[in-house]
Protein backbone atom coordinates (compact mmCIF):
# COMPACT_ATOMS: atom_id res chain seq x y z
CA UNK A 1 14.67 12.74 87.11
CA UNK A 2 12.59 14.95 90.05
CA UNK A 3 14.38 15.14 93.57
CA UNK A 4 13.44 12.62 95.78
CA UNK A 5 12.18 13.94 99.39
CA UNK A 6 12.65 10.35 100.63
CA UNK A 7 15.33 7.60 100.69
CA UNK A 8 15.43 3.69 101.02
CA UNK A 9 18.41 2.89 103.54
CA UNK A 10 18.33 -1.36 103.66
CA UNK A 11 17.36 -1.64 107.93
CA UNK A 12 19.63 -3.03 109.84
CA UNK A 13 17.42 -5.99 110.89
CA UNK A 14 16.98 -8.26 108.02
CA UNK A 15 14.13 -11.17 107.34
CA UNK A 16 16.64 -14.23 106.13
CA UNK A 17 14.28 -14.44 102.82
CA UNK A 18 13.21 -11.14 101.93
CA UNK A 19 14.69 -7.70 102.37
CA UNK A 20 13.40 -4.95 104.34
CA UNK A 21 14.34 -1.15 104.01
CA UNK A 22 13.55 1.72 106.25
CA UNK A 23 12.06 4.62 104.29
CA UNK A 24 14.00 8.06 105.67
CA UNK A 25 12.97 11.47 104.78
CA UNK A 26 16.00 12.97 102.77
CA UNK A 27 16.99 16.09 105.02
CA UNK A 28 19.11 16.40 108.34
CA UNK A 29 16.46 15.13 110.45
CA UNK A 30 16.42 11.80 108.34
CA UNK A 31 12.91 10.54 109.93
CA UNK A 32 11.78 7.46 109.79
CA UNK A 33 8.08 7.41 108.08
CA UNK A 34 7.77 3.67 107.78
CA UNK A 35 9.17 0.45 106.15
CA UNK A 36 9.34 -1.44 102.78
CA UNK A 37 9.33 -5.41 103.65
CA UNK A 38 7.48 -8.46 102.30
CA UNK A 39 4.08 -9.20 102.66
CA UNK A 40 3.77 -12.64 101.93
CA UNK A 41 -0.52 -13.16 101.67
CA UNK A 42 -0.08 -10.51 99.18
CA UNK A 43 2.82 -11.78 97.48
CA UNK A 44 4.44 -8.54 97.39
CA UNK A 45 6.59 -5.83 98.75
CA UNK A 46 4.22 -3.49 100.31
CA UNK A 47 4.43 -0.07 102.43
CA UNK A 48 4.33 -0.10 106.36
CA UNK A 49 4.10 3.04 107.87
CA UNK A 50 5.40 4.03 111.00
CA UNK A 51 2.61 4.99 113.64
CA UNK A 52 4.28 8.27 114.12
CA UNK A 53 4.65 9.75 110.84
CA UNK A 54 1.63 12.12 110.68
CA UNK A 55 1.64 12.82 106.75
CA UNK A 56 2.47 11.76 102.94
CA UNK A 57 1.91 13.65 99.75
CA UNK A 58 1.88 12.63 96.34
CA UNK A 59 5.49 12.62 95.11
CA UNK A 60 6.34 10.58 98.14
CA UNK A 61 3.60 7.92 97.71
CA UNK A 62 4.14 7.68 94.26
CA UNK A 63 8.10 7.21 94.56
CA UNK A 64 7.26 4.42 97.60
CA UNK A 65 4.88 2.81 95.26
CA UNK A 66 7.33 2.70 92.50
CA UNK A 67 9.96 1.37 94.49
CA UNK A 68 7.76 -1.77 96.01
CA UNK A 69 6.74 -2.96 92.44
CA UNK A 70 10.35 -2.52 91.25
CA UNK A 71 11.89 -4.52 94.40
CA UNK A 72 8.81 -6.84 93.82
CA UNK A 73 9.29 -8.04 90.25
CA UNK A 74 12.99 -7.99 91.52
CA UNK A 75 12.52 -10.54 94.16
CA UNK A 76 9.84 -12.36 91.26
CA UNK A 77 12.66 -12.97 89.09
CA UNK A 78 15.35 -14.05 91.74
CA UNK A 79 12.85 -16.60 92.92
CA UNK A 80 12.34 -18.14 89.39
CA UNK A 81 16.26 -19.11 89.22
């Protein structure tokens, strides 16, 4: 598995139906670029960025990407039961 430049640290405030993470860059500054929550006209788990954060590249986008479907057909099959 490739290092991951970025980590998903569940935020401190929580929706009471869906989850929410904040999306951290993985060094000692530990910025925040943005969130992972629910998007409900969508139906999915989708990428909010924070205003501030200036820049992505590839690995990170694809990792964030990755991470929304996964939590998304997560939160699929949890609402099924």
């Amino acid at each position: 598995m490739s290092e991951m430049y970025i980590k998903f640290v569940l935020a401190e405030k929580q929706n009471p139906k869906t989850k929410v993470w904040d999306i951290v860059t993985n060094d000692f500054n530990e910025d925040i670029l943005g969130q992972v929550r629910w998007y409900g006209p969508w139906r999915c788990y989708s990428f909010c960025p924070d205003r501030e954060a200036k820049t992505f590249e590839k690995k990170c986008l694809r990792d964030i990407a990755t991470f929304c479907e996964n939590e998304t057909k997560k939160h699929r099959e949890r609402s099924k039961k």
